[in-house]
PDB file of N, CA and C in Angstrom:
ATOM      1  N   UNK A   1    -167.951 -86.721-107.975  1.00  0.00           N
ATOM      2  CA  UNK A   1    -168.142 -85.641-108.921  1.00  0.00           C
ATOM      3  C   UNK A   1    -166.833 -85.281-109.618  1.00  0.00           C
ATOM      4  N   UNK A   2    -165.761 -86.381-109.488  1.00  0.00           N
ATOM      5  CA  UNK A   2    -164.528 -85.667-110.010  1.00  0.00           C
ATOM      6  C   UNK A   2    -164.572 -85.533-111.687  1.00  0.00           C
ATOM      7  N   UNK A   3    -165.218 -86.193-112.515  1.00  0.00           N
ATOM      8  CA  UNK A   3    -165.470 -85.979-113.908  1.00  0.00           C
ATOM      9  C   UNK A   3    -166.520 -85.711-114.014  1.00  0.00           C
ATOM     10  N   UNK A   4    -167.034 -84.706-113.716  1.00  0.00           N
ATOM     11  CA  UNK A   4    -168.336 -83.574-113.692  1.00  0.00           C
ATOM     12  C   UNK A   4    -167.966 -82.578-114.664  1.00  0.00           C
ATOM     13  N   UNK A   5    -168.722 -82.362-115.370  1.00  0.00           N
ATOM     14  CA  UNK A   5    -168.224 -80.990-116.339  1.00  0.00           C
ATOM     15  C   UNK A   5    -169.045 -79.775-115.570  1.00  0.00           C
ATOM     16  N   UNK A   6    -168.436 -79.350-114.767  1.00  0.00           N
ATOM     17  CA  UNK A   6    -168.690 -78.118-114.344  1.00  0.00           C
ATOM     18  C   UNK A   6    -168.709 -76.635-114.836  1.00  0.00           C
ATOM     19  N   UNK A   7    -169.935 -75.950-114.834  1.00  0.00           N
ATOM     20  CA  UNK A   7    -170.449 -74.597-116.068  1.00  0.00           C
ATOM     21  C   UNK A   7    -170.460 -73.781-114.520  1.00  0.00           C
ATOM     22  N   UNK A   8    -169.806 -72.551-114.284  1.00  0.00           N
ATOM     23  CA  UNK A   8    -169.663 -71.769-113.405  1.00  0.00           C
ATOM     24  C   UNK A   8    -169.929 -70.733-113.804  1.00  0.00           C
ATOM     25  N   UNK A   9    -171.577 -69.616-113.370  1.00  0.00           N
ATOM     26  CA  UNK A   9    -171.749 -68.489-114.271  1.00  0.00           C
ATOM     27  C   UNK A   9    -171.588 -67.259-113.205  1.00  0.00           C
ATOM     28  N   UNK A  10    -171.867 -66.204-113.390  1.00  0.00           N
ATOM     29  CA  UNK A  10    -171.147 -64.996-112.442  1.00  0.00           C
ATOM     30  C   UNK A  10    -171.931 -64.766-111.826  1.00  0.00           C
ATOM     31  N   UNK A  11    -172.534 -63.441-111.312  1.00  0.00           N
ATOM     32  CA  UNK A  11    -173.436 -62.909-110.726  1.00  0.00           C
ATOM     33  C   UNK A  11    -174.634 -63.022-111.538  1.00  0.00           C
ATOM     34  N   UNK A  12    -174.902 -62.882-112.783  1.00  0.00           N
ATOM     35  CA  UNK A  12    -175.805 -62.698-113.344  1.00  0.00           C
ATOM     36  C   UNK A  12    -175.952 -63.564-114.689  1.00  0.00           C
ATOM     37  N   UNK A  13    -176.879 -64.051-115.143  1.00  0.00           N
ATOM     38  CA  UNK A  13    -177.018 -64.400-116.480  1.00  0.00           C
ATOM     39  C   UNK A  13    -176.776 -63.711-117.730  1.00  0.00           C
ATOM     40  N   UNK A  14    -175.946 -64.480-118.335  1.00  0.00           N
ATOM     41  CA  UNK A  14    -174.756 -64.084-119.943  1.00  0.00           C
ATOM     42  C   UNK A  14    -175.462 -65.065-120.916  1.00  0.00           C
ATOM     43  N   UNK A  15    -176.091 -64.598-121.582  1.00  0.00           N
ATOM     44  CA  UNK A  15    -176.498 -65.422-122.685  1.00  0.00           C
ATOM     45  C   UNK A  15    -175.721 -66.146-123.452  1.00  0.00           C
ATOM     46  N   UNK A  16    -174.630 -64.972-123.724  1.00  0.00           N
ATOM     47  CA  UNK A  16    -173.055 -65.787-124.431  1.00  0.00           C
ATOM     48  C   UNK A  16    -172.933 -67.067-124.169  1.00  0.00           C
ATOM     49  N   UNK A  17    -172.812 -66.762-122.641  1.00  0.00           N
ATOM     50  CA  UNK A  17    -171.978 -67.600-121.786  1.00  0.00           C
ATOM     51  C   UNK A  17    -173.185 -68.866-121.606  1.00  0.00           C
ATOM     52  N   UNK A  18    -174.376 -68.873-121.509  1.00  0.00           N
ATOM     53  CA  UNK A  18    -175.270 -70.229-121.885  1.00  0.00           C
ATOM     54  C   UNK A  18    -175.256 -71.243-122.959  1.00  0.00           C
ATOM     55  N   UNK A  19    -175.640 -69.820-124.108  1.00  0.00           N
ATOM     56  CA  UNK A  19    -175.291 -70.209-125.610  1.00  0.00           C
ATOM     57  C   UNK A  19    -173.501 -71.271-125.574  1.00  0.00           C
ATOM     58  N   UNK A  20    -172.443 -70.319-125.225  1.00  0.00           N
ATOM     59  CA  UNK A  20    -171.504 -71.509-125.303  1.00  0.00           C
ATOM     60  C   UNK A  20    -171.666 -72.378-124.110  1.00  0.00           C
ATOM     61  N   UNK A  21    -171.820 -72.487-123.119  1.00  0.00           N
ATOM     62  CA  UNK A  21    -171.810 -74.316-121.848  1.00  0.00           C
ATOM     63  C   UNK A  21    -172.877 -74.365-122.736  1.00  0.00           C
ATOM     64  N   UNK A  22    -174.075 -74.400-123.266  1.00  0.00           N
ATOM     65  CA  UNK A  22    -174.609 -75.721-123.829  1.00  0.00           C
ATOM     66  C   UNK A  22    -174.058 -75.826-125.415  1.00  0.00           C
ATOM     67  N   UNK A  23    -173.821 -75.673-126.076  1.00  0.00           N
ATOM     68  CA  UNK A  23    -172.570 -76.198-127.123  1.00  0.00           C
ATOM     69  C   UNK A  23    -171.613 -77.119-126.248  1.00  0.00           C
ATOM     70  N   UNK A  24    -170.981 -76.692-125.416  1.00  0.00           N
ATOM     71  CA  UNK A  24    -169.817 -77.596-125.181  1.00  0.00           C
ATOM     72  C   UNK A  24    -170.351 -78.712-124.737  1.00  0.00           C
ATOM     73  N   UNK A  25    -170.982 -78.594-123.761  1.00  0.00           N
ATOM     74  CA  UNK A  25    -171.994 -79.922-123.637  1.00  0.00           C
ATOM     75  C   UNK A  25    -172.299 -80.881-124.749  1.00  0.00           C
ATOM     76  N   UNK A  26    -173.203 -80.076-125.235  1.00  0.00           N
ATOM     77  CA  UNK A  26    -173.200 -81.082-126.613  1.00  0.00           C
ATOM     78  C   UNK A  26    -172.134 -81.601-127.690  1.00  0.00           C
ATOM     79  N   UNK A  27    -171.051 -81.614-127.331  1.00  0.00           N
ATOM     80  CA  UNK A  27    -170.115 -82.077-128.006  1.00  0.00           C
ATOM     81  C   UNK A  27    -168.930 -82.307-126.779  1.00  0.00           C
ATOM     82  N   UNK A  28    -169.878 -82.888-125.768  1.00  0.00           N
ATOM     83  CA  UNK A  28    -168.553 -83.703-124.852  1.00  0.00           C
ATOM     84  C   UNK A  28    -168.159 -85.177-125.528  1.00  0.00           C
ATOM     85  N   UNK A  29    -167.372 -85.509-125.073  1.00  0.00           N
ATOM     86  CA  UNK A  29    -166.589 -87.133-125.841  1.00  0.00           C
ATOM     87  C   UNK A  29    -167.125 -88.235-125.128  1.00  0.00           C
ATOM     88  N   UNK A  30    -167.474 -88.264-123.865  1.00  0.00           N
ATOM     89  CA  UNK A  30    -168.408 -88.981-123.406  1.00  0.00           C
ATOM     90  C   UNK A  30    -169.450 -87.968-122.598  1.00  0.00           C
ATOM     91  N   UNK A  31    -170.097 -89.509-122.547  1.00  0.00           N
ATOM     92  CA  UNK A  31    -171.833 -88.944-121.421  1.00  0.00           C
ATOM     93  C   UNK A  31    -170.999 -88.622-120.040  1.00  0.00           C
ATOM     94  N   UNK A  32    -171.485 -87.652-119.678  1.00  0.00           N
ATOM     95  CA  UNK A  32    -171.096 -87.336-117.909  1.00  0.00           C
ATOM     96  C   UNK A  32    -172.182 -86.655-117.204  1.00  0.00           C
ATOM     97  N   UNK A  33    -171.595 -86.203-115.616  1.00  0.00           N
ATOM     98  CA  UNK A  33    -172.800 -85.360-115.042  1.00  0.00           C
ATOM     99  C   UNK A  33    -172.760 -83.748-115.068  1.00  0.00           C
ATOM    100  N   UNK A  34    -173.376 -83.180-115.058  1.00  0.00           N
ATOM    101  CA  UNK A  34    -173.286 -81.690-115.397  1.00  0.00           C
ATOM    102  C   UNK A  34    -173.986 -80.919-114.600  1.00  0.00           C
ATOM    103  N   UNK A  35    -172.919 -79.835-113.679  1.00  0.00           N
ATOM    104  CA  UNK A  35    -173.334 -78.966-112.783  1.00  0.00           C
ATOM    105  C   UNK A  35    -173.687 -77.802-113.147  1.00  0.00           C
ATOM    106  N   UNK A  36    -174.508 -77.116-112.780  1.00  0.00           N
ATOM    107  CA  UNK A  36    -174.960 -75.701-113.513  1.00  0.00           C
ATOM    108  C   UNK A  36    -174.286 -75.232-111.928  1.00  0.00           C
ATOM    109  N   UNK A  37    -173.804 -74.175-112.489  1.00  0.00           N
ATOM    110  CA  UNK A  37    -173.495 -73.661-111.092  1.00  0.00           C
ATOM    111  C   UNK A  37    -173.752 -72.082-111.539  1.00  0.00           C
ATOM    112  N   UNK A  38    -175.112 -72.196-110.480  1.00  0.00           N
ATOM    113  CA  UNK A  38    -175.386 -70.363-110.364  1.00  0.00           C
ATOM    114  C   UNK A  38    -175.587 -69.724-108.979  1.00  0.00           C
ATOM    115  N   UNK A  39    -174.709 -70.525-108.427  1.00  0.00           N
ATOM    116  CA  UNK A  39    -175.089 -69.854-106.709  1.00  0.00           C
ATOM    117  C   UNK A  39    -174.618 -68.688-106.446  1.00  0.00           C
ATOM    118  N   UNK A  40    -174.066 -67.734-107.310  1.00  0.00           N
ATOM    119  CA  UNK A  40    -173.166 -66.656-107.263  1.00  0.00           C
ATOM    120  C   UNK A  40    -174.366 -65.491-107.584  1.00  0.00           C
ATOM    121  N   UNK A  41    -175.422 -65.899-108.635  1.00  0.00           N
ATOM    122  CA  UNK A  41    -176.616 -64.440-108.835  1.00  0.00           C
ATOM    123  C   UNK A  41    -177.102 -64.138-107.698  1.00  0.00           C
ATOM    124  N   UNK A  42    -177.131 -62.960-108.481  1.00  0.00           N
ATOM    125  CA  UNK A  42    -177.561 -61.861-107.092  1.00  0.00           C
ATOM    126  C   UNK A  42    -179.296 -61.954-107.218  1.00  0.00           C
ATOM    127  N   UNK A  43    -180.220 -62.602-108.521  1.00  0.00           N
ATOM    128  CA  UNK A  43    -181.289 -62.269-108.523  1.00  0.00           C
ATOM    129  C   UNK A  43    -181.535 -63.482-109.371  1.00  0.00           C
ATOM    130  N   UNK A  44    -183.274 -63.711-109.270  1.00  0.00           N
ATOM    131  CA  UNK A  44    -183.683 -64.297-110.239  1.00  0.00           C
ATOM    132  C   UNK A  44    -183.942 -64.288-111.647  1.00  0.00           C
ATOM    133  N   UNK A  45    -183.415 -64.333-112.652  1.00  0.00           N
ATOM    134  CA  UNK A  45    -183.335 -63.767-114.119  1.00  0.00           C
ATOM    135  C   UNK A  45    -185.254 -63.812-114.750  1.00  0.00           C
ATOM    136  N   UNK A  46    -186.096 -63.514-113.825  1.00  0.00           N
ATOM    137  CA  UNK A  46    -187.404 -64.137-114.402  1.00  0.00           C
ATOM    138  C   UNK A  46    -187.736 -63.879-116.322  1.00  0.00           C
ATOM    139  N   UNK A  47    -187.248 -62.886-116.242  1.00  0.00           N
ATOM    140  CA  UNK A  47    -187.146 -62.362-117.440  1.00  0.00           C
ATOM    141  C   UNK A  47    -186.621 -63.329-118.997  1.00  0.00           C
ATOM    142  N   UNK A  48    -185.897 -63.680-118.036  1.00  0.00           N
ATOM    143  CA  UNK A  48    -185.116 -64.529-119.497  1.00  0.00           C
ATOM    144  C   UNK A  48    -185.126 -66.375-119.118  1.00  0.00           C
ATOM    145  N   UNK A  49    -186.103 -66.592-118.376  1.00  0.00           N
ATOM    146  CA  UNK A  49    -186.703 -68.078-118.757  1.00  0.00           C
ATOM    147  C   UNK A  49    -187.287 -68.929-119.644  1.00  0.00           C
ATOM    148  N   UNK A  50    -187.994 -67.719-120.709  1.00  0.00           N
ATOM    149  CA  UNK A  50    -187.861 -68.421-121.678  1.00  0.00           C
ATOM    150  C   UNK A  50    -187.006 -68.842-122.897  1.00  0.00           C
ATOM    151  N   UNK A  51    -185.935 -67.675-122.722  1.00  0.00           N
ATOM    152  CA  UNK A  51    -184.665 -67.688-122.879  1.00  0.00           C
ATOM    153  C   UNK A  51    -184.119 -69.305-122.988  1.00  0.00           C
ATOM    154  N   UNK A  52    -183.954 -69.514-121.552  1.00  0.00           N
ATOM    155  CA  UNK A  52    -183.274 -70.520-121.211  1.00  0.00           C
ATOM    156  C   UNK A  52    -183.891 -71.876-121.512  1.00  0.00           C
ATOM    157  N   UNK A  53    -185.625 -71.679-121.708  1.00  0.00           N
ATOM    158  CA  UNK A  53    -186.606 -72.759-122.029  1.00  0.00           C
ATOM    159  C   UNK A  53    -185.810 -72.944-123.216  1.00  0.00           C
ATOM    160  N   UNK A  54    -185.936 -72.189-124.322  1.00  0.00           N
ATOM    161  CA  UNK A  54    -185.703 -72.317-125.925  1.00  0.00           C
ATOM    162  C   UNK A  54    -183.801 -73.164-125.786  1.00  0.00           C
ATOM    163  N   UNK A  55    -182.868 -72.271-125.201  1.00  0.00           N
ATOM    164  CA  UNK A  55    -182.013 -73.464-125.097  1.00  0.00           C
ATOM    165  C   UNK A  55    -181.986 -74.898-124.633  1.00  0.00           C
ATOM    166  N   UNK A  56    -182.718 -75.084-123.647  1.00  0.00           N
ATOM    167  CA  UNK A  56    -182.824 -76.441-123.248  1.00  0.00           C
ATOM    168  C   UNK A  56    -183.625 -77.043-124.218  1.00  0.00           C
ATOM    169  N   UNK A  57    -184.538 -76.908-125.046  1.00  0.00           N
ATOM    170  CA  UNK A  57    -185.479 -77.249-126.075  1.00  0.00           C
ATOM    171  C   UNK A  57    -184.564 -77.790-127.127  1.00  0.00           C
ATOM    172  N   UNK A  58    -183.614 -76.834-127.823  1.00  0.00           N
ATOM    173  CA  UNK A  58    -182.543 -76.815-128.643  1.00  0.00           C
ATOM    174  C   UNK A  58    -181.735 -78.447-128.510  1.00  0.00           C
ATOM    175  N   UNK A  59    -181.168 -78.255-127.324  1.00  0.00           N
ATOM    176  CA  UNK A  59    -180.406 -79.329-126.749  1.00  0.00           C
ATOM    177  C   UNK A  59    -180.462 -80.522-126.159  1.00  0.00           C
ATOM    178  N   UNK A  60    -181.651 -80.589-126.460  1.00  0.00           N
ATOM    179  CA  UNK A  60    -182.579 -81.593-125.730  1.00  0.00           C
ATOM    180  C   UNK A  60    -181.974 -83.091-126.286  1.00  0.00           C
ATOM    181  N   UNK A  61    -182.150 -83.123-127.729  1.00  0.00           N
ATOM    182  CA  UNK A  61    -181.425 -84.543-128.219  1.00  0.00           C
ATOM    183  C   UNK A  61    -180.106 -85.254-128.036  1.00  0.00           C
ATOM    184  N   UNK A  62    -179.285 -83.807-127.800  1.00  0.00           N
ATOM    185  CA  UNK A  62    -178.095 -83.791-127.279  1.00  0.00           C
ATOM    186  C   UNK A  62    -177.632 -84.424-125.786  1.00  0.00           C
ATOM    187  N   UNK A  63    -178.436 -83.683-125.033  1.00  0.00           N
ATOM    188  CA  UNK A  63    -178.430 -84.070-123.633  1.00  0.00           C
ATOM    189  C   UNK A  63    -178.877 -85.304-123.265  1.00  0.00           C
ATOM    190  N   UNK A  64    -179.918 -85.913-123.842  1.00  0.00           N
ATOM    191  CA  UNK A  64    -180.144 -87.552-123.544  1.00  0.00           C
ATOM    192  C   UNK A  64    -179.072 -88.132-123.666  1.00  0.00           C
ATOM    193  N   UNK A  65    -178.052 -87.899-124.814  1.00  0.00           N
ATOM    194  CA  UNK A  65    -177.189 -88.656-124.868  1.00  0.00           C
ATOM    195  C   UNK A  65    -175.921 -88.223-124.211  1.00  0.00           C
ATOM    196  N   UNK A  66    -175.665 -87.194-123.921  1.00  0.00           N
ATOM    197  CA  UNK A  66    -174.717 -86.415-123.111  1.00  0.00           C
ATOM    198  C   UNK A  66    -174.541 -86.419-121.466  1.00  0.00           C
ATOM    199  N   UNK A  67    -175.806 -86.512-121.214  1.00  0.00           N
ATOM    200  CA  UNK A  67    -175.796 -86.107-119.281  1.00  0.00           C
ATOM    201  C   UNK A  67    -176.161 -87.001-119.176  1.00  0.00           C
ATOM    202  N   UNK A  68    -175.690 -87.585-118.146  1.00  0.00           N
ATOM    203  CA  UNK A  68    -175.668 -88.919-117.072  1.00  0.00           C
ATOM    204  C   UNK A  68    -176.853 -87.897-116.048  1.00  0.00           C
ATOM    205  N   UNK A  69    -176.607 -86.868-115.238  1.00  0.00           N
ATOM    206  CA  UNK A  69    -177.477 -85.885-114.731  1.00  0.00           C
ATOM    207  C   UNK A  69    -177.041 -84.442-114.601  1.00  0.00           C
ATOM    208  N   UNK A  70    -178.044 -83.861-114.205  1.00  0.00           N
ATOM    209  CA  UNK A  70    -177.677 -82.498-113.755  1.00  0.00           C
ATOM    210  C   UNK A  70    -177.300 -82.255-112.172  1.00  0.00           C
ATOM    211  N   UNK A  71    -176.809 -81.305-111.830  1.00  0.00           N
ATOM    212  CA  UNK A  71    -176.948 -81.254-111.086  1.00  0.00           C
ATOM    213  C   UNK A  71    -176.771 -79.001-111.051  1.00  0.00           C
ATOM    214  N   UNK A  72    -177.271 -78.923-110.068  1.00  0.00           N
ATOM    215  CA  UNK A  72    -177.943 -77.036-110.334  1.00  0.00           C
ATOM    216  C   UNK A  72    -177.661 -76.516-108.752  1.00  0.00           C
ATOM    217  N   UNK A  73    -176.843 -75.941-108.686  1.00  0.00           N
ATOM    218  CA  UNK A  73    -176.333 -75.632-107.620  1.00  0.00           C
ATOM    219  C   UNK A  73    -176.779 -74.156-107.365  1.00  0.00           C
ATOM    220  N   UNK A  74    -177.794 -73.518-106.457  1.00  0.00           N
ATOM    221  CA  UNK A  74    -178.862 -72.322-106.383  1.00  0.00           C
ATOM    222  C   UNK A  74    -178.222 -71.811-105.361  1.00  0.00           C
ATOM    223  N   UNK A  75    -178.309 -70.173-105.508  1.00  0.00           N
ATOM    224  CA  UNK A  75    -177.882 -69.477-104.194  1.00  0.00           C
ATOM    225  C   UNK A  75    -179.040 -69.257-103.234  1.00  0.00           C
ATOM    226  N   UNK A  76    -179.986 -69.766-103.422  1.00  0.00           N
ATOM    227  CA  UNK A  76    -181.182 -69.902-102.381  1.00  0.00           C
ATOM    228  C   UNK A  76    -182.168 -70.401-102.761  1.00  0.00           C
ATOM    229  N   UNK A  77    -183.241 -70.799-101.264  1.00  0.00           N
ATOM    230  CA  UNK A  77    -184.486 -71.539-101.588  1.00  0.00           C
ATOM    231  C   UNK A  77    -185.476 -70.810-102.699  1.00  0.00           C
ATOM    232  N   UNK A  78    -185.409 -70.019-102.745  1.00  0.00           N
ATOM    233  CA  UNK A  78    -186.217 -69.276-103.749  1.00  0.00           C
ATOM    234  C   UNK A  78    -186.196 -69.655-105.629  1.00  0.00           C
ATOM    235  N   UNK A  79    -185.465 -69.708-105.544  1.00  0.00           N
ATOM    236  CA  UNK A  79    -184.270 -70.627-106.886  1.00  0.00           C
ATOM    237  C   UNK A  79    -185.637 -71.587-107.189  1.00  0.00           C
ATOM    238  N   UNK A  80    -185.730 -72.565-106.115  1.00  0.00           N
ATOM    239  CA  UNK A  80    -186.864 -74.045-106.640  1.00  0.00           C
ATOM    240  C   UNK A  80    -188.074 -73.553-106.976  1.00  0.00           C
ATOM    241  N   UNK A  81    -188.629 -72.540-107.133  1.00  0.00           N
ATOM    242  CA  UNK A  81    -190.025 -71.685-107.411  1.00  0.00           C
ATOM    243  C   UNK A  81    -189.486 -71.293-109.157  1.00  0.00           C
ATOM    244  N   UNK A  82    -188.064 -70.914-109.118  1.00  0.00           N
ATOM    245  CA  UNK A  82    -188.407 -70.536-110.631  1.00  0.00           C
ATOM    246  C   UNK A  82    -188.078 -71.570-111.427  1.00  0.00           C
ATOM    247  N   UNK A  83    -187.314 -72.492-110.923  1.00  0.00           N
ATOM    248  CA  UNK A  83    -186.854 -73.762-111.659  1.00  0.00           C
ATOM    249  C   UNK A  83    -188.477 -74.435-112.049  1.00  0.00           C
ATOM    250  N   UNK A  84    -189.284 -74.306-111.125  1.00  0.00           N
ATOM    251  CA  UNK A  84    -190.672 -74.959-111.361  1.00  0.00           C
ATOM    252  C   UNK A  84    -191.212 -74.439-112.403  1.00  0.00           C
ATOM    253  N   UNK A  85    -191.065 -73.075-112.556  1.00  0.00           N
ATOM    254  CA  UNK A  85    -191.653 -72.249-113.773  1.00  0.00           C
ATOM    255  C   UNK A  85    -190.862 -72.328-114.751  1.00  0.00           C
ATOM    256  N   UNK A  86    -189.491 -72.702-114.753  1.00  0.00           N
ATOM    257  CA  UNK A  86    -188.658 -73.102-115.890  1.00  0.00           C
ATOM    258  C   UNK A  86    -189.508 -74.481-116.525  1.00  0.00           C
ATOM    259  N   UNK A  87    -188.834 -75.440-115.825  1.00  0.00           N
ATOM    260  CA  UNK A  87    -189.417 -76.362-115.929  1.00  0.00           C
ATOM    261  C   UNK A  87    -190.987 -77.133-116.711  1.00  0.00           C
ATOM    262  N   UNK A  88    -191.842 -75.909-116.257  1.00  0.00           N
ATOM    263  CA  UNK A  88    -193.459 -76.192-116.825  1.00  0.00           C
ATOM    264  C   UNK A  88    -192.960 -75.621-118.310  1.00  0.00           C
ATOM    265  N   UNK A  89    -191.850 -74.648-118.570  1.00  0.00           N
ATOM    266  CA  UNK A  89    -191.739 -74.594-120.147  1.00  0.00           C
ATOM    267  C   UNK A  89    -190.857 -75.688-120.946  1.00  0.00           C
ATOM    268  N   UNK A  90    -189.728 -76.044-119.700  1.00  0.00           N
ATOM    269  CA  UNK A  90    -188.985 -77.459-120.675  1.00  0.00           C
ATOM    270  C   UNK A  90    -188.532 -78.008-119.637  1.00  0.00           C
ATOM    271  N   UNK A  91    -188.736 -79.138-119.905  1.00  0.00           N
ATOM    272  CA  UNK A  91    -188.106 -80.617-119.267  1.00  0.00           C
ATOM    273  C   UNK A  91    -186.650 -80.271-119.248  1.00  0.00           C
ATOM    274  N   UNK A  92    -185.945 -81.156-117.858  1.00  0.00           N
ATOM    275  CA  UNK A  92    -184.968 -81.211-118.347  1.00  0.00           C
ATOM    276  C   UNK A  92    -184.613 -82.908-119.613  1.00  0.00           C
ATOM    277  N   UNK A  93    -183.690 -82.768-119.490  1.00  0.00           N
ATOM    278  CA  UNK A  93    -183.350 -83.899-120.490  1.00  0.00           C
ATOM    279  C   UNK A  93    -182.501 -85.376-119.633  1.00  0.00           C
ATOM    280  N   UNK A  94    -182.438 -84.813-118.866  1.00  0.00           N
ATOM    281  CA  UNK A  94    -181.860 -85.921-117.729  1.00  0.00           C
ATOM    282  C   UNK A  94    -182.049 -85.852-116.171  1.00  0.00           C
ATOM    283  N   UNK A  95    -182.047 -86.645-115.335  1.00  0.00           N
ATOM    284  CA  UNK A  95    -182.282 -86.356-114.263  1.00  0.00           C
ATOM    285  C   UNK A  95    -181.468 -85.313-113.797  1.00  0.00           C
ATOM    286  N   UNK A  96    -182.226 -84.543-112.870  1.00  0.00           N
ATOM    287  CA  UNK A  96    -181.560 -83.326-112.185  1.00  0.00           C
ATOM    288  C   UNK A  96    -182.036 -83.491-110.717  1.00  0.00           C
ATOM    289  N   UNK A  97    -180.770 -82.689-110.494  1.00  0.00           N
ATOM    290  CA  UNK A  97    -180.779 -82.635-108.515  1.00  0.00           C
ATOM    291  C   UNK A  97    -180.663 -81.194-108.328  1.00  0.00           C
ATOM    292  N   UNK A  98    -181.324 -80.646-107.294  1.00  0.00           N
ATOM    293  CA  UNK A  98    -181.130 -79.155-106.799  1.00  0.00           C
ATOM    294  C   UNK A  98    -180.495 -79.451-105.518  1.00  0.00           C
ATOM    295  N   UNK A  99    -179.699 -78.733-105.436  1.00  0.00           N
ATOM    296  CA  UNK A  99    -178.600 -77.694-104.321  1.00  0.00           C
ATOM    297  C   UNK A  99    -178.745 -76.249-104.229  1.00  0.00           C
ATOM    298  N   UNK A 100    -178.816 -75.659-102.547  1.00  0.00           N
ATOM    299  CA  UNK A 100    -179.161 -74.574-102.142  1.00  0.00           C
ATOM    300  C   UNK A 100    -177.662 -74.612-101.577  1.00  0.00           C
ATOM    301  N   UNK A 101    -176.881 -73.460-101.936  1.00  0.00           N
ATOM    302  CA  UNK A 101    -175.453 -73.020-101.142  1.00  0.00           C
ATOM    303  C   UNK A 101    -174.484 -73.056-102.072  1.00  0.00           C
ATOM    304  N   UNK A 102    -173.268 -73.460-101.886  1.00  0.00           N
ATOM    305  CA  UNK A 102    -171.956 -72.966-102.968  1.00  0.00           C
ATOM    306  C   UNK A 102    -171.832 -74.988-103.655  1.00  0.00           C
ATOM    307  N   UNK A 103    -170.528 -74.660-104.492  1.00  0.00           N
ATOM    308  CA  UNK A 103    -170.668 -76.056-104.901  1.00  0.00           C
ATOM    309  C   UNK A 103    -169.569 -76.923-104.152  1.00  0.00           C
ATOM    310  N   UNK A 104    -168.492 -75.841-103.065  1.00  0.00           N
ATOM    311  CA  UNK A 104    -168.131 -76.486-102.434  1.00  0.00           C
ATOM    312  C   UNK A 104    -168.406 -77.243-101.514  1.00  0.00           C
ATOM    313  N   UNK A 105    -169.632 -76.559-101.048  1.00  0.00           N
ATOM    314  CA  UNK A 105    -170.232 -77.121 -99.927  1.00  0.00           C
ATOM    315  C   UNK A 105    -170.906 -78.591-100.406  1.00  0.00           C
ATOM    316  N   UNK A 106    -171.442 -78.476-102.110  1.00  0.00           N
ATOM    317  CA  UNK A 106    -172.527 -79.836-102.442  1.00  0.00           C
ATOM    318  C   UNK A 106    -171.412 -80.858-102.756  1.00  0.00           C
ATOM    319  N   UNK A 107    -169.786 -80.429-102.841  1.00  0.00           N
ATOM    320  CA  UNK A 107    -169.337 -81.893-103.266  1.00  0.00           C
ATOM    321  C   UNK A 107    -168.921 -82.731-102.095  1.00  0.00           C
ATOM    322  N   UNK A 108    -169.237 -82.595-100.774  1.00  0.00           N
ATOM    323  CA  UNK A 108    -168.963 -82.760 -99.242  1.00  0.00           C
ATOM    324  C   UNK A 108    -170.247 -84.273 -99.058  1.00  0.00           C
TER     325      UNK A 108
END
């Protein structure tokens, strides 16, 4: 994972802060793998999934050619229930892997 472009978000979901990691993404110099790292929220954002549907929708052409994979690093099992409901609104665009715990622990 050492040339991973790693997106590290806080406690909570920043739209800003989505809106720019997927821009930068889409204008990496090469294809790589890409960690979402949200193991730090305190909650599930249910609210703003479609939010996040409409960006991944956006970026979608981008990301085929951009991500080698994802990878989504969750602060708990609960996480894979909304990713499922993410998900039934947008694909991702490359293969993705889920992780439950920190991202120190997933690069071990």
């Amino acid at each position: 994972m050492s040339d991973a472009y790693v997106i590290n978000f806080g406690t909570n979901l920043d739209r800003r802060q989505l809106i720019a990691a997927a821009d930068a993404v889409c204008k990496m110099d090469r294809k790589r793998e890409v960690v979402w790292d949200v193991s730090k929220f305190t909650s599930v954002p249910w609210g703003e999934l479609g939010f996040v549907a409409d960006i991944m929708k956006k970026i979608k052409p981008f990301a085929k050619i951009k991500i080698i994979k994802n990878k989504i690093i969750l602060p708990n099992s609960t996480w894979k229930a909304a990713l499922k409901c993410l998900y039934a609104l947008a694909t991702p665009a490359a293969p993705t892997e889920l992780y439950v715990g920190s991202l120190d622990a997933s690069a071990s």
